[in-house]
Every structure is written in C-alpha cells, then in structure tokens.
Protein backbone atom coordinates (compact mmCIF):
# COMPACT_ATOMS: atom_id res chain seq x y z
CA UNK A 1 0.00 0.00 0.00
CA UNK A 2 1.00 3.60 -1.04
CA UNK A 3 0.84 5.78 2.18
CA UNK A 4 1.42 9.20 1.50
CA UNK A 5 1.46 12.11 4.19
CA UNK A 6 -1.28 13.80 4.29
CA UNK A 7 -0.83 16.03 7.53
CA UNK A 8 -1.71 19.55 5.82
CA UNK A 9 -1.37 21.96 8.96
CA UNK A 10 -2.91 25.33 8.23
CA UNK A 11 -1.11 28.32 9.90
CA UNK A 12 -1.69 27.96 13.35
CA UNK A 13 -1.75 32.00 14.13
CA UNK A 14 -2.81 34.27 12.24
CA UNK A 15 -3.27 37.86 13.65
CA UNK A 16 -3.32 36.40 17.14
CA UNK A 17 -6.56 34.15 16.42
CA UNK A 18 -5.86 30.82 17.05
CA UNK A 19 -7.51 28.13 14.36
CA UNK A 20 -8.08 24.62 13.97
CA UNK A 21 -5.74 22.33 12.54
CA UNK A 22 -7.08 20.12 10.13
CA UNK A 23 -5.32 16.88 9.50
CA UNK A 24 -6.92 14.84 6.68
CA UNK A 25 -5.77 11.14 6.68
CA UNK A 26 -7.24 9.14 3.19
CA UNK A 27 -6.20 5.83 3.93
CA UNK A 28 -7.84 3.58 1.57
CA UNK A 29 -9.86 0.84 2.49
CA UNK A 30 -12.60 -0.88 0.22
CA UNK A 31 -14.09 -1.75 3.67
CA UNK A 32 -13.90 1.44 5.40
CA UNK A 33 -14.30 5.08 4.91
CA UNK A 34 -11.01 7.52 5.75
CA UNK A 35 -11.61 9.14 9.08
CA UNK A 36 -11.54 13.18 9.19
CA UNK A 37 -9.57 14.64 12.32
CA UNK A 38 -9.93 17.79 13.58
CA UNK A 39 -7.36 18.94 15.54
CA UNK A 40 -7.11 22.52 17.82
CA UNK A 41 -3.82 23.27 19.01
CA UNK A 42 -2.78 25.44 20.93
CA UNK A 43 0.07 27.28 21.85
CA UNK A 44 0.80 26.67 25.30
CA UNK A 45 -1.02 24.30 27.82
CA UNK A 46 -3.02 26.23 29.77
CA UNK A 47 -6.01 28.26 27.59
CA UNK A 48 -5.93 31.26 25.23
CA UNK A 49 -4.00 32.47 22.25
CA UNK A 50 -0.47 33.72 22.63
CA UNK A 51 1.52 36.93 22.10
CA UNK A 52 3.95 37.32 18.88
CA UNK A 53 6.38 36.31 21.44
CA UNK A 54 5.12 32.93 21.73
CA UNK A 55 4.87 32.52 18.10
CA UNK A 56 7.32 29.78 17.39
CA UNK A 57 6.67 27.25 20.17
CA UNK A 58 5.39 23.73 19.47
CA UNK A 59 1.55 23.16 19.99
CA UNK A 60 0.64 20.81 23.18
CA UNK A 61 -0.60 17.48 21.75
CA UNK A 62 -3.87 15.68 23.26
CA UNK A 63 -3.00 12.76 25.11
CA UNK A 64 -4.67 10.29 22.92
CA UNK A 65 -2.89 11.95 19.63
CA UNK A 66 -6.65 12.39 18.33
CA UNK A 67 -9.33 14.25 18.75
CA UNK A 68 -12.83 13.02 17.61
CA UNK A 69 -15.34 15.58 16.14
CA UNK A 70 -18.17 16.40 18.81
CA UNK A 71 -21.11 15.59 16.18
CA UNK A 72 -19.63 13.01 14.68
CA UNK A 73 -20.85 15.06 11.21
CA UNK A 74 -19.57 13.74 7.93
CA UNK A 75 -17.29 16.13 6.25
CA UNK A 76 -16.12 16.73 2.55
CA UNK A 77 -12.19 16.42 2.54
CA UNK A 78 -9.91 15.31 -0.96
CA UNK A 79 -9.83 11.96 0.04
CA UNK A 80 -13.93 11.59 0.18
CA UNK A 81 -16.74 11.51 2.23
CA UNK A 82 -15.06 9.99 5.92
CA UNK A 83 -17.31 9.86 9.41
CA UNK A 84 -15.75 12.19 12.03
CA UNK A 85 -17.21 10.17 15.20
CA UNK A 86 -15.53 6.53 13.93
CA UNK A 87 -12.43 7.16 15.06
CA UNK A 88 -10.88 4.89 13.42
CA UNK A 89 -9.61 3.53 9.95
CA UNK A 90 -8.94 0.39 8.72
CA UNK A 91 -7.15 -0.99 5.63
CA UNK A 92 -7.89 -3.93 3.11
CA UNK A 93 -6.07 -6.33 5.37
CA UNK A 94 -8.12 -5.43 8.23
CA UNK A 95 -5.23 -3.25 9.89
CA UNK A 96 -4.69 0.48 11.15
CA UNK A 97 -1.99 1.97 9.11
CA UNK A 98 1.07 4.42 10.64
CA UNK A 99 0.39 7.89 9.69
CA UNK A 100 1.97 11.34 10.54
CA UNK A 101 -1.08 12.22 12.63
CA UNK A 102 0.04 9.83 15.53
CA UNK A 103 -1.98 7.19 14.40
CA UNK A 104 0.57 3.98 14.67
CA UNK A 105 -0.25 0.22 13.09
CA UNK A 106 -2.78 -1.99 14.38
CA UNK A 107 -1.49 -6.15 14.32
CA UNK A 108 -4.96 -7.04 15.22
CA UNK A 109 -4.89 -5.78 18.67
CA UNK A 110 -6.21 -2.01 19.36
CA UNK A 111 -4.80 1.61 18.38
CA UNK A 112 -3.08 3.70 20.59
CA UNK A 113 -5.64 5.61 21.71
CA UNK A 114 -7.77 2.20 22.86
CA UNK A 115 -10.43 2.65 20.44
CA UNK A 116 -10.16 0.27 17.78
CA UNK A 117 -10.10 -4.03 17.71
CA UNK A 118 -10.01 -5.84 14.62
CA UNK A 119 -12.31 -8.91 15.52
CA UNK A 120 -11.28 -10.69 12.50
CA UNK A 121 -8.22 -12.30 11.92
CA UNK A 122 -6.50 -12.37 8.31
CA UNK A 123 -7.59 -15.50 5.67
CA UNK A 124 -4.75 -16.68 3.44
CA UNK A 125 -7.55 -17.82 0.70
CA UNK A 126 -5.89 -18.85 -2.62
CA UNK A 127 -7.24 -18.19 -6.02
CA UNK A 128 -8.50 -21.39 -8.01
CA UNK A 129 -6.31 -24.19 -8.99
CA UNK A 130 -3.98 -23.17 -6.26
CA UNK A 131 -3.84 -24.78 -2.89
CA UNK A 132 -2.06 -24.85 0.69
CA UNK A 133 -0.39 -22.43 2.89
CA UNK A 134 1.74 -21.01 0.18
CA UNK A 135 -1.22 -21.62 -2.66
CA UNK A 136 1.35 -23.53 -5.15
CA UNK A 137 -0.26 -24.26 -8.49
CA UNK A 138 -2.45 -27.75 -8.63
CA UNK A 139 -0.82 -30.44 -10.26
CA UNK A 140 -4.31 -31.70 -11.43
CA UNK A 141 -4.02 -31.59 -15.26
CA UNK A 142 -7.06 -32.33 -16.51
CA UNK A 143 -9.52 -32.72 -13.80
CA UNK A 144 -11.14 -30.90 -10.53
CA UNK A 145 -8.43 -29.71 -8.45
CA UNK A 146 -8.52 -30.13 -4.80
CA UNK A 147 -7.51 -26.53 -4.30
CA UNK A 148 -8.13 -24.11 -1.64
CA UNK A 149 -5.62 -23.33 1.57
CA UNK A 150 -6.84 -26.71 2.53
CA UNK A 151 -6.04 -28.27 0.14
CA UNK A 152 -3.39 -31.05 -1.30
CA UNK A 153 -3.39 -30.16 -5.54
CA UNK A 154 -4.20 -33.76 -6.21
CA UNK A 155 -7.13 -34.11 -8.64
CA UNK A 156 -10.77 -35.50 -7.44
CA UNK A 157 -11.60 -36.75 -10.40
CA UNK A 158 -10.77 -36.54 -14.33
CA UNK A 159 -12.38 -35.17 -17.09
CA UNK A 160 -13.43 -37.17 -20.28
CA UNK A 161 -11.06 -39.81 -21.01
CA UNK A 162 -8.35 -38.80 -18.76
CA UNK A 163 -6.89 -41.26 -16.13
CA UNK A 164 -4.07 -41.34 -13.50
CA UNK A 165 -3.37 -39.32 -10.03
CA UNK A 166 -2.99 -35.98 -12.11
CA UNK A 167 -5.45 -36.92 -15.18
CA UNK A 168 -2.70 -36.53 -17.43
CA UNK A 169 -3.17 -39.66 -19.37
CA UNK A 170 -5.77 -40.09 -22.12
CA UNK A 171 -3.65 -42.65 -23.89
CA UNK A 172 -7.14 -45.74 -23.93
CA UNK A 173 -5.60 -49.37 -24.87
CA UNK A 174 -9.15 -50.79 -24.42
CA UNK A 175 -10.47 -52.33 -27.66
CA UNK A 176 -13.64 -53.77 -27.05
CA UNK A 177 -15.13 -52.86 -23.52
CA UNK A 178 -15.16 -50.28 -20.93
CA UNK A 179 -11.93 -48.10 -20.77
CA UNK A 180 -10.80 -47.95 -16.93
CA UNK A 181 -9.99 -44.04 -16.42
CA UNK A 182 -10.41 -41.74 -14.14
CA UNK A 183 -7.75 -40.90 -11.17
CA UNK A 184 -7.36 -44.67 -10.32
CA UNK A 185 -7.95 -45.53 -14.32
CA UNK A 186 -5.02 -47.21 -16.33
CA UNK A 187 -6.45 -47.07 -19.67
CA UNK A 188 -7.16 -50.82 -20.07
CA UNK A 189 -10.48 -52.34 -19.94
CA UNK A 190 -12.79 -52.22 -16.56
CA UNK A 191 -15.23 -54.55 -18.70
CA UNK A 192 -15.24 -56.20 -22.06
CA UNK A 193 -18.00 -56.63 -24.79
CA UNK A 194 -20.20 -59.68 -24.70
CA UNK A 195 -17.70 -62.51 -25.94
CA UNK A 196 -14.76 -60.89 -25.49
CA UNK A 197 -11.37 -61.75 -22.70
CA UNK A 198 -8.34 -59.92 -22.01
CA UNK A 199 -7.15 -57.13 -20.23
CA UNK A 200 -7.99 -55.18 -23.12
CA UNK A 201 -10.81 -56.89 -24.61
CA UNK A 202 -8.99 -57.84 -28.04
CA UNK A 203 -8.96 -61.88 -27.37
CA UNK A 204 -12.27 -63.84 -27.65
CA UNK A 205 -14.20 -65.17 -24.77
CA UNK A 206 -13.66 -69.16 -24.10
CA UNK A 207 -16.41 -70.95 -25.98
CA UNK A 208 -16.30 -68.07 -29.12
CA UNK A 209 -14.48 -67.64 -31.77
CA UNK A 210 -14.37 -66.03 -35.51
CA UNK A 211 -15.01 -62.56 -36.49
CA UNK A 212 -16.02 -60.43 -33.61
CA UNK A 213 -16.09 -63.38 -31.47
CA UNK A 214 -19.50 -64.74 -32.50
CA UNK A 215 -19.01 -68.11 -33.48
CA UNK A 216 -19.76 -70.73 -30.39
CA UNK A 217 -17.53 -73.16 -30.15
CA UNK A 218 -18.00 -74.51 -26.87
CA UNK A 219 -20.05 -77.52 -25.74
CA UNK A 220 -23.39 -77.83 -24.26
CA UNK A 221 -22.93 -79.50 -20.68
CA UNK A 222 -22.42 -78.03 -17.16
CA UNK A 223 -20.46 -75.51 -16.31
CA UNK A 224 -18.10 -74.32 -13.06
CA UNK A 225 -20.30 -73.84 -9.48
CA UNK A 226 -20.86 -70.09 -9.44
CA UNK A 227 -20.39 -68.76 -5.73
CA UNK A 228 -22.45 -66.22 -4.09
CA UNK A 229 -20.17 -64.39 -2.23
CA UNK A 230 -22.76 -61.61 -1.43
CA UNK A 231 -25.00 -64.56 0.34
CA UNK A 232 -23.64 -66.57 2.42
CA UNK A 233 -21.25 -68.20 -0.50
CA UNK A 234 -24.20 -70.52 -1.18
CA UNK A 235 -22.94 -72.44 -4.56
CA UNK A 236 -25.22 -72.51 -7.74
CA UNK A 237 -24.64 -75.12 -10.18
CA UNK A 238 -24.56 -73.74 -13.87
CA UNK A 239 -24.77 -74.81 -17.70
CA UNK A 240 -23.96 -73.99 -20.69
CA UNK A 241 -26.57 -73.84 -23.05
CA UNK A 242 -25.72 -72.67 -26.88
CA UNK A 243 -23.10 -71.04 -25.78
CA UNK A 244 -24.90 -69.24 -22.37
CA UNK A 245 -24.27 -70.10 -19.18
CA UNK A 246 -27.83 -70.47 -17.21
CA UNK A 247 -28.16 -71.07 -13.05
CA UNK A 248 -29.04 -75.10 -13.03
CA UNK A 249 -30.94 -74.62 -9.93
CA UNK A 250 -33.47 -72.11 -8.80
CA UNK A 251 -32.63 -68.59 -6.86
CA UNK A 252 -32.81 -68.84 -3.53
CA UNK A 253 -30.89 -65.40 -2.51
CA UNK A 254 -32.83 -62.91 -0.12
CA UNK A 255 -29.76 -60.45 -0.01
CA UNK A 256 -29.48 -57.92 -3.04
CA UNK A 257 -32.47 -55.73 -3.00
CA UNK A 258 -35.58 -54.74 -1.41
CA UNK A 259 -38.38 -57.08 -2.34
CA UNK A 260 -41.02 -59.84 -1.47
CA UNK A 261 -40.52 -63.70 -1.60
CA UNK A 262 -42.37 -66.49 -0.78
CA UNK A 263 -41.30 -70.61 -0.40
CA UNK A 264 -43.06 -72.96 -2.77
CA UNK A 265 -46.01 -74.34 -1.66
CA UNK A 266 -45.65 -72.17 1.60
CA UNK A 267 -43.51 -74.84 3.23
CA UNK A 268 -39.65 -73.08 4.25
CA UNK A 269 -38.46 -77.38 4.23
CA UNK A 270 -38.87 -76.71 0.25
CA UNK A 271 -36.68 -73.60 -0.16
CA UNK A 272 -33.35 -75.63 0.17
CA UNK A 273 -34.42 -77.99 -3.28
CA UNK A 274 -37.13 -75.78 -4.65
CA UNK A 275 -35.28 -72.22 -4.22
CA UNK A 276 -37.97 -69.28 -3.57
CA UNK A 277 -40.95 -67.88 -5.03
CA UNK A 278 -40.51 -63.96 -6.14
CA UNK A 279 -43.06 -61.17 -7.30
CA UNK A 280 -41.63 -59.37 -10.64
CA UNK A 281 -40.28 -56.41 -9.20
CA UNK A 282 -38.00 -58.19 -6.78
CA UNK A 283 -36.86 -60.53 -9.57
CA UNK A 284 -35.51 -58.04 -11.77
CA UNK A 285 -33.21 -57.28 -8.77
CA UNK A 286 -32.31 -60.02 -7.04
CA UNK A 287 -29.92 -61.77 -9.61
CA UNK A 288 -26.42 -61.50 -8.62
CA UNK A 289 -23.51 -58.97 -9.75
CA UNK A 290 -22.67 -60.70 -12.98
CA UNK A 291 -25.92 -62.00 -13.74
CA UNK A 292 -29.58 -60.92 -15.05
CA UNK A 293 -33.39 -62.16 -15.07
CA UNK A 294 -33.91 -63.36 -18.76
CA UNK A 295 -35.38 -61.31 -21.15
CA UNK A 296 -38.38 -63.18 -23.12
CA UNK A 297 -35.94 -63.43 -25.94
CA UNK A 298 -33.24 -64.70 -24.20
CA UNK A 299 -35.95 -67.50 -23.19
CA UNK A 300 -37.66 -68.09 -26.91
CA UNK A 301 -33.66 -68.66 -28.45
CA UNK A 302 -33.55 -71.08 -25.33
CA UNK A 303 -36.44 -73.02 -26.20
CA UNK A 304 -35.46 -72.90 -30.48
CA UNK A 305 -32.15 -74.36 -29.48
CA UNK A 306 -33.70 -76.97 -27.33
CA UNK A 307 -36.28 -77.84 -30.09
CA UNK A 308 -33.49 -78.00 -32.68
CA UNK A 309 -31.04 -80.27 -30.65
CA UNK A 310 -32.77 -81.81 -28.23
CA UNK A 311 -33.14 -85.85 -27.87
CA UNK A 312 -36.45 -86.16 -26.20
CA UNK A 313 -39.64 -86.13 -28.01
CA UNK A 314 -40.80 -82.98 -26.23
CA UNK A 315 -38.82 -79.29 -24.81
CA UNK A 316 -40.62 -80.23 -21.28
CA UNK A 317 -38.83 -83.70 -21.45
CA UNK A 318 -35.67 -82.14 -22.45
CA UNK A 319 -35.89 -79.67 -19.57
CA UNK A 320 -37.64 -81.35 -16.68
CA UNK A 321 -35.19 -82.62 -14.63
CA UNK A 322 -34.93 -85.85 -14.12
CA UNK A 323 -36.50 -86.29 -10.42
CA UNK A 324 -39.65 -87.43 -8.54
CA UNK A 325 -40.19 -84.45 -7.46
CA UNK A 326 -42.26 -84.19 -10.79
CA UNK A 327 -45.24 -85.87 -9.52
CA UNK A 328 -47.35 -86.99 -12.59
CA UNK A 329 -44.07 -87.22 -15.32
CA UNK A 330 -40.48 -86.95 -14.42
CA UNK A 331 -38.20 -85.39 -17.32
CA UNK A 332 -34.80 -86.34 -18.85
CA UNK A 333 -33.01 -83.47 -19.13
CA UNK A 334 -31.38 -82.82 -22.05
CA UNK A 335 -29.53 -80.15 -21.38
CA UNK A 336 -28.77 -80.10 -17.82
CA UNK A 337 -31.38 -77.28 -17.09
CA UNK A 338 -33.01 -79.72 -14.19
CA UNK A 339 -36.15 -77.29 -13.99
CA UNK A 340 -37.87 -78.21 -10.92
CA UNK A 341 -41.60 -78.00 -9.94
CA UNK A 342 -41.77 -75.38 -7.52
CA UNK A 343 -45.26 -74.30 -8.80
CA UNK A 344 -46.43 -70.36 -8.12
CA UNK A 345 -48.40 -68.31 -5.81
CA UNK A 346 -51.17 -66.74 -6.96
CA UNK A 347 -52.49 -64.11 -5.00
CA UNK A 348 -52.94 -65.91 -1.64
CA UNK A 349 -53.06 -69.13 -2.76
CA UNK A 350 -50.64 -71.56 -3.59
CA UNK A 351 -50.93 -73.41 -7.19
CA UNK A 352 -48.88 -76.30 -9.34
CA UNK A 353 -46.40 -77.39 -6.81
CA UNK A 354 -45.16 -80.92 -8.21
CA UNK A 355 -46.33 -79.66 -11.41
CA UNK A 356 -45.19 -77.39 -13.10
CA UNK A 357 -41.70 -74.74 -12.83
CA UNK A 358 -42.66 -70.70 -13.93
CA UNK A 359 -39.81 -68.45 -14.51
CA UNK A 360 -39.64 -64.69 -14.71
CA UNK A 361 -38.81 -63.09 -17.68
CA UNK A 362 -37.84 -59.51 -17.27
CA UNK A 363 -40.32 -57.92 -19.86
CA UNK A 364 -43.40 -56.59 -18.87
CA UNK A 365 -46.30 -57.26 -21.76
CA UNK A 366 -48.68 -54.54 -19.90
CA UNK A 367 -48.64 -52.46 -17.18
CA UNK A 368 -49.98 -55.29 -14.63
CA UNK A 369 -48.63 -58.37 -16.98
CA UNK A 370 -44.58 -58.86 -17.13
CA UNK A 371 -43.64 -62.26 -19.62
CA UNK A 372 -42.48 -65.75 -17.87
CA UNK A 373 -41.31 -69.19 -19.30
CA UNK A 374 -43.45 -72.38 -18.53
CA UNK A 375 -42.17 -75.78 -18.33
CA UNK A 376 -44.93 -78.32 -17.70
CA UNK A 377 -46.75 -81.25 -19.22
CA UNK A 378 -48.93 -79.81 -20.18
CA UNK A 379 -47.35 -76.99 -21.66
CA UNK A 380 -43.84 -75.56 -22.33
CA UNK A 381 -43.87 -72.06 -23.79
CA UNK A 382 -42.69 -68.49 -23.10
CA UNK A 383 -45.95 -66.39 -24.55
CA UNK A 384 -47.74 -66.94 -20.98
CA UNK A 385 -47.91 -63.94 -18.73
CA UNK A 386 -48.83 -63.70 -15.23
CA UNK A 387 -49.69 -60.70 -12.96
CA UNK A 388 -46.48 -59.08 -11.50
CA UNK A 389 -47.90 -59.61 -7.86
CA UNK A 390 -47.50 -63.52 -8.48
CA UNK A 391 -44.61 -65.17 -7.47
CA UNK A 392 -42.76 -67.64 -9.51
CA UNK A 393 -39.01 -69.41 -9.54
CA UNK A 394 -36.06 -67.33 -11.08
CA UNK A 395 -33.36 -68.73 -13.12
CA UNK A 396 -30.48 -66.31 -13.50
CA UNK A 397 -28.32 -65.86 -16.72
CA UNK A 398 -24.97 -64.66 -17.23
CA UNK A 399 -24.29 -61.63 -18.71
C-alpha cells in the first residue's frame, strides 16, 4: 500500500486568532471510509491564544494523539466523504496503518488511543487451482483440483477420457469394452463386450471364436459352481446352453435388493431344493452382480435351441429334470437345465407345486402383466404372462 502524508497543517496564528488544525488522513480501504480529524492546538497548555512572542513554540498534543469531532458530522475532505465520530480507519487487510497524525499500526490488537479491535483475523484464501499455505499451483491436469488453503493439488476426479493421479493420461488401450480411467484408471479395460477376454478386450471369450467373437464353439454341458459371495457363498450349479451359461438350480438369494418372496407351496423345508418364489419387481433385482433375469428373448432362443437339438420327443422332457419331485411325469433333461416343480403363488393361494416350474422373464407385456417361461406337461412355452404380484421361480443368466 501507497501511504502518502497527508498532515496539511494550516497556519496555526494568524493575527493572534488561534484556528483549527485540520489533519486529513485518506487511507484507503474498500471496507472502510477515511476518518476526518480535527485537531485545535494550541500554543501553550493552559487556555488562550499567545503573544507574537510565543509565536514559534510547538503546539501541546492531546494525550490520545486524536481528537474526535463532537457531532460526529460527515465532512467533505480530498480523500472523500469519511465519518468524524468513527475514530478509526482500517485498511484492506483489516489493519490500522502508521500515519503522521500519531496514528501507529494496528497487528490485530487495538490503536493507541484504545479505540479500535479488529475482531477478524486475516484469511490466506488462494485463487483457483492453487492450494495450501503457500497456494502452489495444482498439479491436477485435466480434472477438478482439490484446491483451496486446505487443500493437497491432487485431482478428485478426471475429465473425459483422462486417467491417472494428475489426469494426465488419455492414452485408452481398451479395444472392445469399458476403458478404466479416471484418477485410479489405467487405460485398459474395466469390462469387455459380450464374448470378449483380455485385459484389453482384443482376445475372444472361451467358448467363441471367428469374427467379432460370435461363433460358439463350446459344448453344451455343465459348467463351473458359481459362488455367491454376497450370500452366504451358497454355490449354484450352472450350464452352458448354446453357448450361455444359465443357473441349473433355482434362486434362492434374499440379499441384493428390497423385495417380497415367498417358499413354494408355503412350506420353508422346500426352499433348500425348490429355491424361492418372487413377485416381478423383486426378480428383476435379485440376480447377482454378474448375472440378469432373462429377457423373453433370451428365453424363446432357449427353447429354439432346445427344439433343434434336443433328444427327447418334447422341450418339457428335455428340460424337466430328471427327479420325482415331478409328480405326474419326471423329465430327462437334455440339457442339464433340471427345472424343478416349484409351482407359483397366486395371489394368496398356492398353485402347481409338483407340477409345473414358472420363470420370470424380465419384460413386462402390460402395465400389470410382465412375460415368464413355462415348463410343464402340459405346456412348455414363453408367450404366458402372469400378474407381476404372483410369485414364480427365477433362473439367472450370465451376462
């Protein structure tokens, strides 16, 4: 800050009158206005105004080194409009300023003359994309600083396709997936395409092959135990089906979302073989991390497979497993799908147990009607609907 004296002392005699001294102080604050002093001295310390012979002496100073206006009036000097009865001045960082008048610095305690405190103390705040004590420039590159006196430069997350601690990497080595950026990114794949491996998605999936990986090569039969590590690590057998890998035994999970279940036939002794009854809603939530509810044409291109390949003289015999637990005909299984006859609730009642297995598709066909597959003797299809408070089995599928 520029201080520049501003003391102008007028003549203090002048044909033996004595006159005020006015002392104008424009110390610039955006905060504050400059404070106007007025200032009588005189020539000796005891009252009146003085001979010729007096003349030269030095005027007595008030003890305080200020004088406040009575009225407190606002008065018209070069440096602006300033309040007489304030007292006081402050500057931008909140401090008195040494003057010529007597007026000395303020650190944040009070003036000399006991009138002023500054209540506030001073904020080192930095200016954006700077940060800490010193505000040193941010080494984020390409993302949202963590700036601020607070704070450490480090990035809180990347833009676009930018990856690493400072998002200064948009080099993507991900072919066919999701790139893996962001600040703990690396460019490679987080997840690949349908049918595609590698840490960069560029090698086909086991079981595929040809261009762009759609050519199934793999066998039907079963597949590895998938583990539910999210519920209790209960193990799900699985098989592979034209090249998809379906659950071989019914959901039983009551972990993953929100939602209503029921056991079949309303007995809890048939959850363990039978797995649980679900309404719709809570089916298209409960599958696994890794796995959905079947679309209805996920289902249909299961049941044209099974009618091309199969070996049985019907798609119930070829998906029924092979168990009494089928009470009027017993399947062979085919395919290792082993549905089972946990039956369905309807409403309150309980329907089909022994008799027929209804799966869940995830489509709704109206707003009270949502799609399921039927495997029965009487019927194996997956044009049926049901209402989507019913509960029926869920078979989960891969994605």
């Amino acid at each position: 800050m520029n201080t520049k004296k501003s003391a102008a002392v007028e003549n203090m005699y002048a044909g033996g009158q004595c006159r005020l001294i006015s002392i104008h102080h424009p110390i610039s604050s955006k905060f504050f206005k400059p404070i106007f002093i007025s200032i009588c001295a005189f020539a000796f310390a005891l009252a009146g105004c003085g001979g010729s012979d007096k003349k030269d002496e030095e005027p007595a100073e008030p003890d305080s080194g200020i004088v406040v206006t009575d009225a407190g009036v606002i008065e018209n000097t070069d440096a602006g409009l300033i309040e007489g009865d304030a007292g006081i001045s402050e500057n931008d960082s909140g401090m008195i300023e040494e003057t010529d008048a007597g007026i000395v610095e303020n650190d944040g305690g009070m003036t000399d003359a006991g009138i002023h405190e500054n209540d506030a103390s001073v904020i080192n705040e930095c200016e954006a994309e700077h940060f800490g004590e010193n505000c040193d420039l941010c080494t984020c590159q390409h993302g949202v600083c963590n700036d601020g006196s607070g704070g450490d430069g480090k990035c809180l997350e990347c833009e676009g396709n930018y990856w690493g601690e400072n998002c200064d990497n948009n080099t993507i080595t991900c072919v066919n997936g999701t790139p893996n950026i962001g600040i703990n990114g690396n460019g490679k794949c987080s997840e690949c395409m349908s049918h595609y491996a590698g840490d960069i998605c560029d090698e086909c999936a086991e079981g595929w092959d040809g261009e762009n990986c759609h050519t199934c090569i793999r066998e039907d039969g079963a597949g590895p135990n998938f583990i539910d590590s999210s519920n209790g690590n209960r193990a799900y057998k699985t098989v592979y089906i034209n090249c998809q890998r379906w659950l071989a035994e019914n959901l039983s999970r009551t972990a993953g979302c929100d939602g209503h279940y029921d056991y079949p036939d309303g007995d809890k002794n048939n959850a363990a073989a039978f797995g649980l009854l679900y309404d719709w809603s809570t089916a298209n939530c409960m599958c696994p991390k890794g796995w959905h509810l079947p679309s209805i044409a996920e289902f249909e291109a299961l049941l044209n497979y099974v009618d091309e390949h199969r070996t049985s003289k019907s798609a119930f015999l070829a998906l029924a497993a092979n168990s009494d637990a089928w009470t009027a005909q017993k399947g062979n299984d085919d395919f290792g799908f082993a549905a089972l006859p946990a039956g369905e609730r309807l409403g309150n009642s309980f329907a089909n147990f022994g008799k027929g297995a209804f799966f869940w598709a995830s489509d709704k066909k109206t707003t009270y009607n949502a799609y399921r597959l039927r495997v029965s003797s009487g019927a194996t299809n997956a044009d049926g609907t049901d209402t989507t408070g019913s509960f029926l089995s869920v078979r989960c599928i891969q994605d």
